[in-house]
N, C-alpha and C. Protein backbone atom coordinates (compact mmCIF):
# COMPACT_ATOMS: atom_id res chain seq x y z
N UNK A 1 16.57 14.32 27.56
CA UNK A 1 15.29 14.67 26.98
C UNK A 1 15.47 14.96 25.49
N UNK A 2 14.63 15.53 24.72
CA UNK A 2 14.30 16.34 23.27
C UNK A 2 15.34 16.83 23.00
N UNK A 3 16.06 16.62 21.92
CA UNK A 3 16.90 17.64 21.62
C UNK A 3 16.78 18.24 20.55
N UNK A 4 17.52 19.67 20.19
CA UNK A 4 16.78 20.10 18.85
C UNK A 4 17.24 19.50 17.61
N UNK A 5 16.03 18.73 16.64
CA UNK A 5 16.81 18.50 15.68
C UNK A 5 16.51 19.20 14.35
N UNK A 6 17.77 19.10 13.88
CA UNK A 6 17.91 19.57 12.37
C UNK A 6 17.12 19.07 11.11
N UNK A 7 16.34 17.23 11.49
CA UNK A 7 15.94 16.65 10.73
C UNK A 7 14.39 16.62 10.97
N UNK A 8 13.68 17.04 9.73
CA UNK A 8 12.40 17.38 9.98
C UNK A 8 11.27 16.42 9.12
N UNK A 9 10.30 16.27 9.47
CA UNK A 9 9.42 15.47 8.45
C UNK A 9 9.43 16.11 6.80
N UNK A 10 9.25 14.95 5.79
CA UNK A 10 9.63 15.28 4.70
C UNK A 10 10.83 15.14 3.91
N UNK A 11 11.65 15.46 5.04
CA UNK A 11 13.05 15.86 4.39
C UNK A 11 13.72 14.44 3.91
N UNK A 12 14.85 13.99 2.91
CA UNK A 12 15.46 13.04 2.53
C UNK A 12 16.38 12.24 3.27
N UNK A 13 16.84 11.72 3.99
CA UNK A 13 17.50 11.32 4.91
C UNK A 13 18.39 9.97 4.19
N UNK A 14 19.29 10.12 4.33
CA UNK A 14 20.59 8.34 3.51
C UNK A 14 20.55 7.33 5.10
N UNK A 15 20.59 5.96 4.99
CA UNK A 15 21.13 5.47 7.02
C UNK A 15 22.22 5.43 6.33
N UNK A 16 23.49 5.86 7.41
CA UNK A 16 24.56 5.21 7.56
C UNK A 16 25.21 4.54 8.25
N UNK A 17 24.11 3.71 9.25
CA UNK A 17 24.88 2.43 9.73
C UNK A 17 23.47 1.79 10.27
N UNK A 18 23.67 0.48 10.54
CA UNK A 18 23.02 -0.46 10.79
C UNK A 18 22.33 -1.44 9.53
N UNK A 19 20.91 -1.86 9.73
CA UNK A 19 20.95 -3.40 8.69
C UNK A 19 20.33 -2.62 7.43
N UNK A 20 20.08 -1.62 7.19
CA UNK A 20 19.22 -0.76 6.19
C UNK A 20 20.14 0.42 5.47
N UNK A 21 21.78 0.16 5.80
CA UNK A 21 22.99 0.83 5.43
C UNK A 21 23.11 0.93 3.95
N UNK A 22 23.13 2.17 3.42
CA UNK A 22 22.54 2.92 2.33
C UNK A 22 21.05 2.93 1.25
N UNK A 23 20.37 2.83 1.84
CA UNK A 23 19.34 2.98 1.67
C UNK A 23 18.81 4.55 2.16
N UNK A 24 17.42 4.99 1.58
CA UNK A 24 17.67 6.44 1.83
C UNK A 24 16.16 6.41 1.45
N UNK A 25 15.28 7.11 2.07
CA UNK A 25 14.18 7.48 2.30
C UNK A 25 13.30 8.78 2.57
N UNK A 26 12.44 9.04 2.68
CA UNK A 26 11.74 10.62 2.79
C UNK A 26 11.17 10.52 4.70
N UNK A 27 11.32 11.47 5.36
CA UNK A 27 11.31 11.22 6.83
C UNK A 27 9.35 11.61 6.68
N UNK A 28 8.72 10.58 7.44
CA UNK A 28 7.26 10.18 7.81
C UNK A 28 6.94 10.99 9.26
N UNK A 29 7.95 10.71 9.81
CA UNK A 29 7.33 11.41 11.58
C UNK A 29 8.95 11.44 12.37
N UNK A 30 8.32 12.29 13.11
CA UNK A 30 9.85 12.34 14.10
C UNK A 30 9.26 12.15 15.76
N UNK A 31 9.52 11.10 16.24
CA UNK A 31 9.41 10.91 17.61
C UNK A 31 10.59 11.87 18.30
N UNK A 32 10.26 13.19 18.73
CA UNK A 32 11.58 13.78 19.70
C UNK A 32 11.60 13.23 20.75
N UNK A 33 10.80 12.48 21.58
CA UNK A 33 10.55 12.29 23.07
C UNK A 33 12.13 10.91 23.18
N UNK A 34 11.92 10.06 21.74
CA UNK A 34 12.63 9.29 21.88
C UNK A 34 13.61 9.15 20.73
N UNK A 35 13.71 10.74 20.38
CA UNK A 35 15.24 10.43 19.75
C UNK A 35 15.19 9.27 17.82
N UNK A 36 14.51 9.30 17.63
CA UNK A 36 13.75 8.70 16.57
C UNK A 36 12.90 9.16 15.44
N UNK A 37 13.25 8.43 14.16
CA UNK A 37 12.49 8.57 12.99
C UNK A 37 11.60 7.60 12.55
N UNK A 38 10.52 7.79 11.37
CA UNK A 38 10.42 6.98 10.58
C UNK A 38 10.08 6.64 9.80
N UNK A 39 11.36 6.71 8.62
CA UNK A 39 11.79 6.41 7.33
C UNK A 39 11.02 6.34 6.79
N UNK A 40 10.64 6.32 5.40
CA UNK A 40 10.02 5.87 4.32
C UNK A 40 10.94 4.30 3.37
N UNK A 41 10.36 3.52 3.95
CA UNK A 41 11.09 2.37 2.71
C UNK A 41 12.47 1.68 3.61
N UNK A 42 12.51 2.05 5.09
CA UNK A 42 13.44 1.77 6.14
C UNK A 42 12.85 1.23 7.35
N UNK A 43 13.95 -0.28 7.39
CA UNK A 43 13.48 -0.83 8.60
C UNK A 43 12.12 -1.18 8.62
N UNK A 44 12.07 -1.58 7.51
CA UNK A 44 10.70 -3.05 7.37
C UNK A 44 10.56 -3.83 8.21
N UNK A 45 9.89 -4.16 9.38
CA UNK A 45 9.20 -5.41 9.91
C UNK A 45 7.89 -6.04 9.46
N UNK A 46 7.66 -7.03 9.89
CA UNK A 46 6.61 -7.62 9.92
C UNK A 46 5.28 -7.84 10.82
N UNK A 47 4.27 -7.38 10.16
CA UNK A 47 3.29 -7.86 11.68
C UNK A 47 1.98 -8.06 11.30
N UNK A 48 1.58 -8.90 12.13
CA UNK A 48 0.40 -9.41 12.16
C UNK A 48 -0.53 -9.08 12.41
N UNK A 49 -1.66 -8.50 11.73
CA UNK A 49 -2.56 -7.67 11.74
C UNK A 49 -3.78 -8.36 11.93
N UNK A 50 -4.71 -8.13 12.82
CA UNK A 50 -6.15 -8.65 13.46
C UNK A 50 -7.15 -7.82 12.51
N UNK A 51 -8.40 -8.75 11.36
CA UNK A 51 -8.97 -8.09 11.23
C UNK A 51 -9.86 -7.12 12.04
N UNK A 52 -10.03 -6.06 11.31
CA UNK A 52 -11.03 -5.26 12.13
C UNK A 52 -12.26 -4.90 11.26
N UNK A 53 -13.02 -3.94 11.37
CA UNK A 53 -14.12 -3.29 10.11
C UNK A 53 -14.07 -3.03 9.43
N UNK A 54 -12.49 -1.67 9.58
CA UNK A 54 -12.11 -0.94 8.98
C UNK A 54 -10.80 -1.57 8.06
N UNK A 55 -10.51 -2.63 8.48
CA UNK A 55 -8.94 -3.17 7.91
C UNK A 55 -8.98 -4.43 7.61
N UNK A 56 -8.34 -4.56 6.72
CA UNK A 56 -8.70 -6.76 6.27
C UNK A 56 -6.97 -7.23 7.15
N UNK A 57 -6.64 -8.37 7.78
CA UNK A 57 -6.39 -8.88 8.25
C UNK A 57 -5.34 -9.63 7.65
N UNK A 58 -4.33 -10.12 8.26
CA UNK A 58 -3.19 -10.41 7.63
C UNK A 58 -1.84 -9.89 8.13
N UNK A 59 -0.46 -10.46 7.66
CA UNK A 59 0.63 -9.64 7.54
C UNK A 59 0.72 -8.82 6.98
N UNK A 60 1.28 -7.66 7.54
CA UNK A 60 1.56 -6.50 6.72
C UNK A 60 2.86 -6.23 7.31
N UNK A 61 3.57 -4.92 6.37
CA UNK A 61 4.79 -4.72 5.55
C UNK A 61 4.68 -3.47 6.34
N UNK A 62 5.71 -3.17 7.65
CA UNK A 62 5.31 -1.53 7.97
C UNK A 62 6.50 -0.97 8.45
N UNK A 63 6.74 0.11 8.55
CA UNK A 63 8.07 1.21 9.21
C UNK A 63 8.36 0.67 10.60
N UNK A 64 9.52 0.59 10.94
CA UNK A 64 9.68 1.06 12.58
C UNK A 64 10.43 2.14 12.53
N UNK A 65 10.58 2.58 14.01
CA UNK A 65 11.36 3.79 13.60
C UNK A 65 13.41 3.30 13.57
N UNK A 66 13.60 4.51 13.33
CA UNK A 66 15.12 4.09 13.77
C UNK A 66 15.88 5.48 14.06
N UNK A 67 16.96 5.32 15.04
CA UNK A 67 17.74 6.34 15.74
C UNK A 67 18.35 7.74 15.10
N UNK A 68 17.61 8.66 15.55
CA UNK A 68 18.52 9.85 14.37
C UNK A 68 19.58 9.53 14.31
N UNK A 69 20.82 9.33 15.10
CA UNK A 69 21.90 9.27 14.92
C UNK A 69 22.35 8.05 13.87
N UNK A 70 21.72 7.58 13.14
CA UNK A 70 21.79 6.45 12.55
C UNK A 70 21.95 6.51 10.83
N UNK A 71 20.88 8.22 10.69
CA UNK A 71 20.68 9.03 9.46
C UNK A 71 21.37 9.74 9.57
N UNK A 72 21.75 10.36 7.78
CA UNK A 72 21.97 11.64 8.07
C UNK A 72 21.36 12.24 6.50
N UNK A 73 21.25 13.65 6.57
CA UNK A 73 20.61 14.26 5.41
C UNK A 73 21.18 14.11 4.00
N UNK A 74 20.36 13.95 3.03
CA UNK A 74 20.71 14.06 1.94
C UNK A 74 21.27 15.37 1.21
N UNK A 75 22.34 15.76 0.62
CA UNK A 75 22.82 16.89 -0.04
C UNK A 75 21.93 17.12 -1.20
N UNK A 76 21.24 18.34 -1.37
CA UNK A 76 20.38 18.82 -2.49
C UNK A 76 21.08 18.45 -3.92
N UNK A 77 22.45 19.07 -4.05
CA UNK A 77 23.75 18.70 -4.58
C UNK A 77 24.20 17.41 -5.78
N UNK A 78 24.85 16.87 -4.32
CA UNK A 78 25.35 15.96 -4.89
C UNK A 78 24.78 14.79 -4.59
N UNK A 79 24.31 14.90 -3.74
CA UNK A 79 23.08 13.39 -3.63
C UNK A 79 23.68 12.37 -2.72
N UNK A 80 24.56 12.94 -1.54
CA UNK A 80 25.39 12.24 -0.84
C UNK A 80 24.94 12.98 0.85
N UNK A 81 25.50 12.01 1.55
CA UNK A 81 25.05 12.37 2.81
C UNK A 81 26.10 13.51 3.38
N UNK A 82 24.89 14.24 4.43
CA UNK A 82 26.17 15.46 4.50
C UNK A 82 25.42 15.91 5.84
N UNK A 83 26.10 16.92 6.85
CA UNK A 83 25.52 17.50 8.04
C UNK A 83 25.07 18.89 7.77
N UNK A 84 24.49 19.20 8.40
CA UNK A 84 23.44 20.07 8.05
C UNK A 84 23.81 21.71 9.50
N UNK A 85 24.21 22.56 9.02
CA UNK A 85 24.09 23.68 10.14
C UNK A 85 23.12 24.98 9.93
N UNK A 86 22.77 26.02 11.04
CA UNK A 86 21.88 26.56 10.66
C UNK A 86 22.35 28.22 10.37
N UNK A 87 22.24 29.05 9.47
CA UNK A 87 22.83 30.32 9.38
C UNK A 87 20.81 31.28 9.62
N UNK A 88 21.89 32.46 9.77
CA UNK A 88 20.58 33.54 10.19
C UNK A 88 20.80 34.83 8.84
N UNK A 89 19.83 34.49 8.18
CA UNK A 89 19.58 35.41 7.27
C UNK A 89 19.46 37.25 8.30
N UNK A 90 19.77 38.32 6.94
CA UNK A 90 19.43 39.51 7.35
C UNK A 90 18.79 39.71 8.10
N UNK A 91 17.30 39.08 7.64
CA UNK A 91 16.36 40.00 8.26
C UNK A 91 15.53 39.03 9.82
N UNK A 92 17.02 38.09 9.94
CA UNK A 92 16.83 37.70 11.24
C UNK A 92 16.28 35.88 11.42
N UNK A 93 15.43 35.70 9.94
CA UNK A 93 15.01 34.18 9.55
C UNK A 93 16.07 33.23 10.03
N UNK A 94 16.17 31.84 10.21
CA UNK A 94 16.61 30.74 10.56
C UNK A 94 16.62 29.95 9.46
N UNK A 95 17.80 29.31 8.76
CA UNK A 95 17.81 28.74 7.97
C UNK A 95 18.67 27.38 7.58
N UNK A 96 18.57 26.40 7.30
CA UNK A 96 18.81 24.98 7.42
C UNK A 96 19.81 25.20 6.19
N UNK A 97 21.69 24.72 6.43
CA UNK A 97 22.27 24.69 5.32
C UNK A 97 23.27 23.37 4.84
N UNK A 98 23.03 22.65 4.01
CA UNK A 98 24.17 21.52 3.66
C UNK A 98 25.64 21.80 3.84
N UNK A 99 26.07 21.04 5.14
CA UNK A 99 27.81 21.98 4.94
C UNK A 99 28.50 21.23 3.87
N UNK A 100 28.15 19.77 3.13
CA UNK A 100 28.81 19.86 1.95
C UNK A 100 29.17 20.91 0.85
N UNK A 101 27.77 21.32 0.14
CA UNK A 101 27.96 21.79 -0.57
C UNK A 101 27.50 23.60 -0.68
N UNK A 102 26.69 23.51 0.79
CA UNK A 102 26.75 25.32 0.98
C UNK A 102 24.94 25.34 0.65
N UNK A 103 24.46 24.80 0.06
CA UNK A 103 22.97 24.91 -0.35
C UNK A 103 22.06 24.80 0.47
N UNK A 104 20.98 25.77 0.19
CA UNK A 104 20.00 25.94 1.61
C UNK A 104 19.16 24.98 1.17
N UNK A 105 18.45 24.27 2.47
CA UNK A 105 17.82 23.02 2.40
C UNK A 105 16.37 23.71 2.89
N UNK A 106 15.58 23.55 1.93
CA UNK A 106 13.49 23.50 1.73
C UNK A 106 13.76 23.87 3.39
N UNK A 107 12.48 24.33 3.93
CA UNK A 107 11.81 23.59 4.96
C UNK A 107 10.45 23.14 4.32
């Protein structure tokens, strides 16, 4: 099932493997059910779009998703891919940290 992930919408993500291998994007949505992202500017397909009322018709240029395990986060840093763990502030907060370089990552 779901597992918890570290990688959240928004956040910067590098791929490091498959056909879109270094390329690096801003995360759009996170499918947990199936383990999946999807990218900004990653894993372009093609498809054929039926006009409708609302939409003009044609090929279009759109996201699929692709496998978390496939990404990994961008370092605030150094601008390199890095894993991400979570420390517990004082007053008990949850907090997202780059183990490259030690820097706490936005939510």
């Amino acid at each position: 099932m779901a597992q918890q992930f570290r990688i959240k919408k928004g956040d910067l993500v590098s791929v490091i493997s498959g056909k879109d291998k270094g390329k690096s994007g801003q995360v759009l949505k996170v499918l947990r059910q199936d383990n999946r992202l999807i990218v900004q500017g990653v894993n372009l397909v093609k498809k054929h779009q039926k006009q409708t009322m609302a939409q003009e018709g044609g090929i279009i240029q759109k996201e699929a998703s692709i496998h978390i395990s496939n990404v990994a986060h961008v370092d605030p840093v150094s601008k390199k891919p890095t894993r991400i763990g979570i420390q517990f502030l004082a007053d008990g907060r949850k907090i997202r940290v780059a183990k490259r370089s030690g820097e706490t990552i936005e939510s």
